[in-house]
Protein backbone atom coordinates (compact mmCIF):
# COMPACT_ATOMS: atom_id res chain seq x y z
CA UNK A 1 90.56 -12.62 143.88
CA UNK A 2 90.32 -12.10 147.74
CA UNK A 3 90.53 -8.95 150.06
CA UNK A 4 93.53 -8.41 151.70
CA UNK A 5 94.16 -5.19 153.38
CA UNK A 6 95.13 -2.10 152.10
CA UNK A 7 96.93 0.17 154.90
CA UNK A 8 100.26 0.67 155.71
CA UNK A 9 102.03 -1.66 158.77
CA UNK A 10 105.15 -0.73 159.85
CA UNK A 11 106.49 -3.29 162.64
CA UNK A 12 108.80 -1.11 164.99
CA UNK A 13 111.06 -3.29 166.28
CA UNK A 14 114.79 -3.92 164.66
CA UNK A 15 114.55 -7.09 163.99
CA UNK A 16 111.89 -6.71 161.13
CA UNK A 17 111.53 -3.18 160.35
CA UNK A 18 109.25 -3.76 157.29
CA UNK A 19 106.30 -1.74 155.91
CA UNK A 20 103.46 -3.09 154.41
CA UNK A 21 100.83 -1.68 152.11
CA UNK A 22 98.98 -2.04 148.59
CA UNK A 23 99.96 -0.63 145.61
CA UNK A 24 98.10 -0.38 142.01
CA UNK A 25 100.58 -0.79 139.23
CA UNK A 26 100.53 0.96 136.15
CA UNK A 27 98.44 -1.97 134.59
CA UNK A 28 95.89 -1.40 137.31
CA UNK A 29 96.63 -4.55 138.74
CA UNK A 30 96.66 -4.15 142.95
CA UNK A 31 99.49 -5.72 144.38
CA UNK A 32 100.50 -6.26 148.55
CA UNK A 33 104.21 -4.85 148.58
CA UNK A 34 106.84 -5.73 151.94
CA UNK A 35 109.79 -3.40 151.84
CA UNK A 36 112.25 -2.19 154.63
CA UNK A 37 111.53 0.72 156.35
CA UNK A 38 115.29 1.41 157.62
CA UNK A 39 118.22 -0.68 156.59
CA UNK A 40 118.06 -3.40 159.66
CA UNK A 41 115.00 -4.68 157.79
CA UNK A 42 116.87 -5.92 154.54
CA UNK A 43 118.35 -9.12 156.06
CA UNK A 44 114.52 -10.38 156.99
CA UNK A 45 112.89 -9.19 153.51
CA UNK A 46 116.09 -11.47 151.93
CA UNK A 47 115.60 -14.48 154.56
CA UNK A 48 111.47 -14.59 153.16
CA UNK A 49 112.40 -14.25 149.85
CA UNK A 50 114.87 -17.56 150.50
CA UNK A 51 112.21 -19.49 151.13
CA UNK A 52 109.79 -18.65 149.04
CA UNK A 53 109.99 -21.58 146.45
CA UNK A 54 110.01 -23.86 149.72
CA UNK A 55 106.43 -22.36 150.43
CA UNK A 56 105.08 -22.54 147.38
CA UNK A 57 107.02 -26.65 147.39
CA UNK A 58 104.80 -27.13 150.59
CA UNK A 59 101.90 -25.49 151.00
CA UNK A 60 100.99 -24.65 147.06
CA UNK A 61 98.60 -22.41 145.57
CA UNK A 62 96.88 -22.27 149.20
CA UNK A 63 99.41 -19.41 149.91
CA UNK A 64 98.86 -15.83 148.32
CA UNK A 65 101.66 -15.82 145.71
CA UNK A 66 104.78 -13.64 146.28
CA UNK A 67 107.55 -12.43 144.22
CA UNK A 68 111.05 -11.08 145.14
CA UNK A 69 111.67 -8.27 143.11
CA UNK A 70 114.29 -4.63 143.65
CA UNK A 71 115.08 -5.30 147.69
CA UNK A 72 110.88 -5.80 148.23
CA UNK A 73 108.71 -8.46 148.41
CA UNK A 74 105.17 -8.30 146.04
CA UNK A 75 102.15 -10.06 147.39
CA UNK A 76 98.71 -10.92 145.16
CA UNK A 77 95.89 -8.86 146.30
CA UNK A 78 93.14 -10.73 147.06
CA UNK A 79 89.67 -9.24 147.60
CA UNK A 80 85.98 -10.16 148.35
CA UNK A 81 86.82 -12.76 150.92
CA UNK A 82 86.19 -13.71 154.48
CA UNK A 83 88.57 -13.95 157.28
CA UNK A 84 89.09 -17.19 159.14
CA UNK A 85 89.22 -14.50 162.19
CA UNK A 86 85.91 -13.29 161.61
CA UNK A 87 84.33 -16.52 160.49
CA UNK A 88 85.94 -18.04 163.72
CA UNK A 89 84.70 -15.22 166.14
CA UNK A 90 81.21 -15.06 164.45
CA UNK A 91 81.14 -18.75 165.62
CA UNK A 92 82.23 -18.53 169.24
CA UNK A 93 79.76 -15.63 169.57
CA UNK A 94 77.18 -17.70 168.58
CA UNK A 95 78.29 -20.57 170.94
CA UNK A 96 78.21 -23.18 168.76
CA UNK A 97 81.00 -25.31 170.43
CA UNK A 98 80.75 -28.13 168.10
CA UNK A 99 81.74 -26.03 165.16
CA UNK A 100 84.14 -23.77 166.99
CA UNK A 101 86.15 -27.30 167.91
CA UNK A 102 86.03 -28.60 163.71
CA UNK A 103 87.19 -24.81 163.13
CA UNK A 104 89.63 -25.43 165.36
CA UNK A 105 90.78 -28.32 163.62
CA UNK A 106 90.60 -26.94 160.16
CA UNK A 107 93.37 -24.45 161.45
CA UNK A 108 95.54 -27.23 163.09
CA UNK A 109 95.29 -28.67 159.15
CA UNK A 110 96.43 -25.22 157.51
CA UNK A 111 98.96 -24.79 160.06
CA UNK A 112 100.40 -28.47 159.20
CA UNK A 113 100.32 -27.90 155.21
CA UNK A 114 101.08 -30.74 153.10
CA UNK A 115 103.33 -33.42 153.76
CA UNK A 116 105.01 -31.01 156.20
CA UNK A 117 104.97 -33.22 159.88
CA UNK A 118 108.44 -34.72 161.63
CA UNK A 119 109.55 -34.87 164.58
CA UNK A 120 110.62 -31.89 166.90
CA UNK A 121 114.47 -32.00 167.03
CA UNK A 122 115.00 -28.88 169.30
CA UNK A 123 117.37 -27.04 167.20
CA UNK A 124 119.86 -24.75 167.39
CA UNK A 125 117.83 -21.83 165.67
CA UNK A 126 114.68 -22.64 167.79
CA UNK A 127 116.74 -22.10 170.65
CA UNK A 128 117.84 -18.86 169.68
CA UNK A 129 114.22 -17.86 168.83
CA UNK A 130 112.84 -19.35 171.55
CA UNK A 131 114.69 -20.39 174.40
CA UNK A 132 115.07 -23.61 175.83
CA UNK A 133 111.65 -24.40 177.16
CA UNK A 134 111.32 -26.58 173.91
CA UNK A 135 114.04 -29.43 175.49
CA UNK A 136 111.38 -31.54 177.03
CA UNK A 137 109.30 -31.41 173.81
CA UNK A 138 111.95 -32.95 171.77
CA UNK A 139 110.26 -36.04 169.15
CA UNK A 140 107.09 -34.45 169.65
CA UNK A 141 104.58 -33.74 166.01
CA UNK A 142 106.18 -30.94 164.80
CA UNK A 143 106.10 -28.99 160.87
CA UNK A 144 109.24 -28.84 158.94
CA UNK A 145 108.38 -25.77 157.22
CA UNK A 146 106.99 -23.84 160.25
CA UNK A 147 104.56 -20.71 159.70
CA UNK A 148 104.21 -18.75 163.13
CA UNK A 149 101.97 -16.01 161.40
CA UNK A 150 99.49 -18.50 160.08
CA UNK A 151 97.06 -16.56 162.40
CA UNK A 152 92.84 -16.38 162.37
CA UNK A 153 93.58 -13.05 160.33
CA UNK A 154 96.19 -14.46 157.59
CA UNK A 155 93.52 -16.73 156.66
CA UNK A 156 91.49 -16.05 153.82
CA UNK A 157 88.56 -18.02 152.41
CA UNK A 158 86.53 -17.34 149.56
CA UNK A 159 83.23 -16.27 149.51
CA UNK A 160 81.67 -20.06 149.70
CA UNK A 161 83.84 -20.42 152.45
CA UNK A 162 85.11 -23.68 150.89
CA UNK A 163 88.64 -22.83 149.71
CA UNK A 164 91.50 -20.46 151.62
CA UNK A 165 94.61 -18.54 151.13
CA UNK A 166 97.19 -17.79 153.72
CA UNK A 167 98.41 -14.26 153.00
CA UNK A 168 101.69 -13.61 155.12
CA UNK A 169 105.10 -15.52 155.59
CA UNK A 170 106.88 -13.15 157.85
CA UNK A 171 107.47 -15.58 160.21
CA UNK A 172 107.71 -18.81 158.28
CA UNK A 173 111.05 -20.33 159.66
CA UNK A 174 113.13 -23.37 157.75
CA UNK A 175 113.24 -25.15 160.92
CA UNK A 176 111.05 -27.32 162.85
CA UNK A 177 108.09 -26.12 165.25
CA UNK A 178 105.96 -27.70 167.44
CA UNK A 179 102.40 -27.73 165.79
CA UNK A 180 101.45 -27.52 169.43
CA UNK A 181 103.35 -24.45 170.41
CA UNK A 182 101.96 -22.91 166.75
CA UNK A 183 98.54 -23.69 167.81
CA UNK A 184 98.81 -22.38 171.35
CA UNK A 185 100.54 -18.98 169.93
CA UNK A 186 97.68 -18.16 166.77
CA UNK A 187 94.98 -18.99 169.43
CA UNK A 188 96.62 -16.80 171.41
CA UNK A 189 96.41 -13.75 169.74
CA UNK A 190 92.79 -14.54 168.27
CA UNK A 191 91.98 -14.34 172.12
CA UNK A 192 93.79 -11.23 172.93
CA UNK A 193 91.92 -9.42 170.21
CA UNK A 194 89.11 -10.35 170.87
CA UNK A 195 88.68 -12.32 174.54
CA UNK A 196 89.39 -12.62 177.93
CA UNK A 197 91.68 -14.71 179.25
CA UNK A 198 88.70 -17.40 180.39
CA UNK A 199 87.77 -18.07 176.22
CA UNK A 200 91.64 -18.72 176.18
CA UNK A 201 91.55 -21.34 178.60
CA UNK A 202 88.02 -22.86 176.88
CA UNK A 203 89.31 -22.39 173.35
CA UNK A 204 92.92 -24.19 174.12
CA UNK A 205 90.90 -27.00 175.54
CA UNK A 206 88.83 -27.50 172.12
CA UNK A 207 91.93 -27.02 170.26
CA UNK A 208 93.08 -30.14 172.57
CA UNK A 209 96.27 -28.32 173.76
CA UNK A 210 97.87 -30.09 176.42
CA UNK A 211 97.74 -27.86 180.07
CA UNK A 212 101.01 -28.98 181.24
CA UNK A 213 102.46 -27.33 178.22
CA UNK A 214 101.45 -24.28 178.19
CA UNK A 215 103.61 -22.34 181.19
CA UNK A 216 106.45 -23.76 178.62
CA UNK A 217 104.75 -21.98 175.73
CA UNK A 218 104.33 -18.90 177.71
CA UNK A 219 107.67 -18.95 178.35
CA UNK A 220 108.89 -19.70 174.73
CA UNK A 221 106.26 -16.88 173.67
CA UNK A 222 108.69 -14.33 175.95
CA UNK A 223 111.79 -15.46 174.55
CA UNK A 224 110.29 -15.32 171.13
CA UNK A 225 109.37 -11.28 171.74
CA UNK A 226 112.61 -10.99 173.92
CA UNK A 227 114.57 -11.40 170.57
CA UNK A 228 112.66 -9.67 168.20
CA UNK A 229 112.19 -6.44 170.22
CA UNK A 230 116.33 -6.23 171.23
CA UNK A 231 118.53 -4.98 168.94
CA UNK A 232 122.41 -5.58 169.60
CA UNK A 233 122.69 -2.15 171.43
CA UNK A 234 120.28 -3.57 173.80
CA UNK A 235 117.54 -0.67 172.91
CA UNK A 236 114.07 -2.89 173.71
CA UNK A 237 111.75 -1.51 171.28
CA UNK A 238 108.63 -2.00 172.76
CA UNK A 239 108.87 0.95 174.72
CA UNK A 240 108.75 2.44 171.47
CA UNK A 241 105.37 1.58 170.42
CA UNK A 242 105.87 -2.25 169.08
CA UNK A 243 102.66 -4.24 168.29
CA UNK A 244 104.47 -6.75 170.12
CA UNK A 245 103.93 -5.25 173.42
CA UNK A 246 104.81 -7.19 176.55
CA UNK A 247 102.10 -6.70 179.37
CA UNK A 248 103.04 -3.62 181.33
CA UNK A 249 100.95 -2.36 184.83
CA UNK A 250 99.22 0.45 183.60
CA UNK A 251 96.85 2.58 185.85
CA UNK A 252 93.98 1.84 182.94
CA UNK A 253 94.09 -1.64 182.69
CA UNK A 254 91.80 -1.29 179.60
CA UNK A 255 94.58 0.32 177.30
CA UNK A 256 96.01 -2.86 176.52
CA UNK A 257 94.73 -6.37 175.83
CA UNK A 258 97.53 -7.94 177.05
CA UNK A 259 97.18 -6.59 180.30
CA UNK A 260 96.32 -8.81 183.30
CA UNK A 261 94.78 -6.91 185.99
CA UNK A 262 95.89 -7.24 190.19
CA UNK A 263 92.82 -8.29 191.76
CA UNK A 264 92.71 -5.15 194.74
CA UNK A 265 89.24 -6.10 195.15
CA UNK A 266 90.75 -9.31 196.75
CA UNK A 267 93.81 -8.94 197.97
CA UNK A 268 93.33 -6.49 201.42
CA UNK A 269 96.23 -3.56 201.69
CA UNK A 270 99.12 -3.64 203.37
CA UNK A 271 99.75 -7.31 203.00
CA UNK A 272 102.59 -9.80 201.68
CA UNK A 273 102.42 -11.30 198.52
CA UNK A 274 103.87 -13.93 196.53
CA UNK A 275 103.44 -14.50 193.08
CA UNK A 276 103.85 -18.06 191.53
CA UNK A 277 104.43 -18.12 187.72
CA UNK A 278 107.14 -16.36 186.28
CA UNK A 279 105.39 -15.93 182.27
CA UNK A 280 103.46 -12.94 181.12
CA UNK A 281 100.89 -12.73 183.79
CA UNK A 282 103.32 -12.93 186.62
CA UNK A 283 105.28 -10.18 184.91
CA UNK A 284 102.53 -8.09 185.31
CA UNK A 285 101.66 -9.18 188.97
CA UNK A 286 105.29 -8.35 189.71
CA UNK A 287 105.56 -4.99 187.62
CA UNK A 288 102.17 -3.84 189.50
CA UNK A 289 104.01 -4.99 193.41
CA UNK A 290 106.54 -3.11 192.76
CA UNK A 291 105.45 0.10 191.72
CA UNK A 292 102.72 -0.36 194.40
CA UNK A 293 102.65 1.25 197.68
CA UNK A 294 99.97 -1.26 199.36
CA UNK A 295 101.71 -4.57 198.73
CA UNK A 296 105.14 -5.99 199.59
CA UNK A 297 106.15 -8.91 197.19
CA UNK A 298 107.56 -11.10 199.14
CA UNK A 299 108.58 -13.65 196.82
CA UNK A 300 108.50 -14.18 193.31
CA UNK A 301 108.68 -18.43 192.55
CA UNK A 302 108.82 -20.41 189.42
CA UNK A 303 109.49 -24.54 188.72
CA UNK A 304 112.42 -23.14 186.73
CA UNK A 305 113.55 -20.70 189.34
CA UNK A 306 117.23 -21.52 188.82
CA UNK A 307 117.23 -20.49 185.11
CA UNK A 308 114.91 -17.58 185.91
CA UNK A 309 116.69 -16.02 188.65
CA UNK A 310 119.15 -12.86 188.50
CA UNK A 311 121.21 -10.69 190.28
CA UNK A 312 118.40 -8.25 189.81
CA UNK A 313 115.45 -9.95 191.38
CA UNK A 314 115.35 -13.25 192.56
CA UNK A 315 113.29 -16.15 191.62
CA UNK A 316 112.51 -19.04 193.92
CA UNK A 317 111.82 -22.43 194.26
CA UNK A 318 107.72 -23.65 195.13
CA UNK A 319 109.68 -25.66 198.27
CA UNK A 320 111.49 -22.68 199.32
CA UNK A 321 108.17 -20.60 199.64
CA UNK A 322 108.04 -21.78 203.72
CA UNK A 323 111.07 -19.62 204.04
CA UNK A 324 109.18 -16.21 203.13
CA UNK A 325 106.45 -14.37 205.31
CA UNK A 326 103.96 -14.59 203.18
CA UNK A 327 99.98 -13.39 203.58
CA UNK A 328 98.45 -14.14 199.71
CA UNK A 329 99.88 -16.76 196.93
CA UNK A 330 98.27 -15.38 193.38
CA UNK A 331 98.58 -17.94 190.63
CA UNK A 332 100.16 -16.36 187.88
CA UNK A 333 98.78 -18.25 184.58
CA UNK A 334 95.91 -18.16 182.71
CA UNK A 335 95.21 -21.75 182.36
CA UNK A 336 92.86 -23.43 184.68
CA UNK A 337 94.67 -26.59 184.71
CA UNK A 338 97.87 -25.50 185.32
CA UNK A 339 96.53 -23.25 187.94
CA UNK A 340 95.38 -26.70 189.44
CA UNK A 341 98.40 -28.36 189.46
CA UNK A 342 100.52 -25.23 191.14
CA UNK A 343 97.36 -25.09 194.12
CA UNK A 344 98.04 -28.74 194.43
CA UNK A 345 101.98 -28.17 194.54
CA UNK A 346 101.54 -25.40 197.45
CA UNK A 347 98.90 -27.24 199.64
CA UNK A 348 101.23 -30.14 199.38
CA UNK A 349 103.75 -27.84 201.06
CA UNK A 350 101.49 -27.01 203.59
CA UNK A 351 99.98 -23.84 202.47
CA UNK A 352 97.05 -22.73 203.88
CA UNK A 353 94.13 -23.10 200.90
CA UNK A 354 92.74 -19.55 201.87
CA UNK A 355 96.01 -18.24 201.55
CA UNK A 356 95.71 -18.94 198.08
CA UNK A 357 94.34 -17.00 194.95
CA UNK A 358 93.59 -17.46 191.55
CA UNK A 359 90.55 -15.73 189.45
CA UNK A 360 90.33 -15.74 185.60
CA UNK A 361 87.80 -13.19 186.26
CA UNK A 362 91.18 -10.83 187.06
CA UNK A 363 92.64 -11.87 183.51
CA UNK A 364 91.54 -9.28 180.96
């Protein structure tokens, strides 16, 4: 037996709506029990319990076991174990590289499963999940069975450290994923629990993630939160509470680890700025400009402006940014590579290199 945990998780947005927590049963066996909190969460409890046999088909006895039983679903309860999370950020503490990079790798493998890899075919459902950033990845390595929650923290591994359970499948879909995208997403949350965005940028580069993928991912990430957090009254739940906040300006910038703080030490007052990068970090640069009485945004541009763009605020192309006054550029991503390629694009142009900024130190 392992150790799972034992509190209750409610997930407040509509499209899940399921509690977790552990129960003893009358035998004293300790179970890990998924039910719906409110009646929108009984379609997702039934769509995990349809593929349960397929998990257990794929990925065997390295998954905690799970039964469908009376409308909830009943984990094992596993206890005396260590997290891959901890293991992982004991590890990167210690700066040993080497074995953060084979760690790395050994999550890559549990993400993959058995006999599990094809080729991306850009469905229908990923679409609706997550957009249509995923076109250009099309016959790319991708899992058949594809777990999105096979995070640092749903890994288990016994107390030799030489065997592991994943213990959660609420976002296992029947339809092909990326592995790359699935990396890029679990290493992304390991880093916003624990890091700043700078060990995001080092630990995508051990995990081999390729940089000109990743404003696509970002982008796939927002769909992906877009749709669970809407319900079809258009209430966003995330301004409810959600775990699966989107970064919001907030005066604190330390409330929320996925906030990505406006560098004011940089940028002078009373000046015009664009932001380049329409993902989660220019969201936030945009969200601060306008609720800011120092700064006018002058322009908001993205490669994919014309698919960005609304009636509501406008998104631009890089070649249109000559058209706009414009005093600062800030680089809105987190990767240092892509961050690279978009200076390059602008000084191309004919923008001024001191006219623009990027900092991971700003990234929290």
């Amino acid at each position: 037996m392992y150790c799972f945990f034992c509190k209750t998780t409610p997930y407040r947005n509509p499209f899940f709506q399921i509690t977790t927590k552990m129960l003893a049963l009358d035998n004293g066996e300790k179970v890990v029990v998924k039910t719906n909190t409110y009646d929108v969460g009984k379609a997702n409890i039934s769509r995990i319990a349809s593929i349960i046999e397929k998990v257990k088909k794929v990925f065997g006895d390295s998954y905690a076991s799970c039964e469908y039983k009376d409308g909830s679903l009943f984990y094992e309860y596993l206890e005396n174990a260590i997290s891959f999370d901890d293991l992982l950020k004991n590890t990167v503490d210690s700066g040993d590289w080497a074995k953060v990079e084979l760690l790395l790798q050994k999550w890559k493998s549990i993400i993959v499963g058995n006999a599990n890899l094809v080729s991306f075919d850009n469905s229908a459902q990923f679409k609706q999940y997550f957009g249509t950033s995923g076109t250009v990845l099309e016959g790319e390595s991708a899992t058949d069975l594809s777990n999105l929650d096979c995070s640092a923290e749903n890994i288990l591994l016994n107390k030799d450290q030489n065997s592991y359970k994943v213990v959660d499948t609420e976002w296992v879909f029947d339809f092909t994923i990326p592995v790359e995208f699935i990396q890029y997403y679990t290493i992304r949350l390991f880093c916003k629990k624990h890091y700043d965005k700078a060990m995001l940028g080092k630990m995508l580069s051990l995990a081999g993630i390729k940089a000109v993928n990743c404003e696509k991912y970002d982008k796939m990430v927002a769909h992906f939160y877009d749709y669970i957090s809407l319900d079809d009254k258009g209430i966003d739940y995330r301004t409810l509470g959600s775990h699966f906040l989107k970064a919001v300006y907030n005066d604190n910038c330390k409330e929320t680890e996925y906030q990505y703080v406006f560098p004011v030490d940089v940028i002078p007052d009373n000046t015009r700025v664009a932001v380049y990068g329409a993902g989660d970090v220019g969201r936030d640069y945009v969200g601060y400009l306008k609720n800011s009485d120092n700064y006018k945004l002058s322009a908001w541009i993205d490669r994919n402006y014309e698919r960005l763009s609304t009636p509501a605020q406008e998104i631009i192309s890089p070649q249109q940014i000559n058209e706009k006054e414009i005093d600062f550029v800030l680089l809105a991503v987190c990767n240092r590579a892509v961050a690279g390629e978009m200076k390059k694009t602008l000084l191309d142009l004919g923008v001024p290199q001191d006219k623009i900024y990027w900092d991971e130190k700003s990234l929290m």
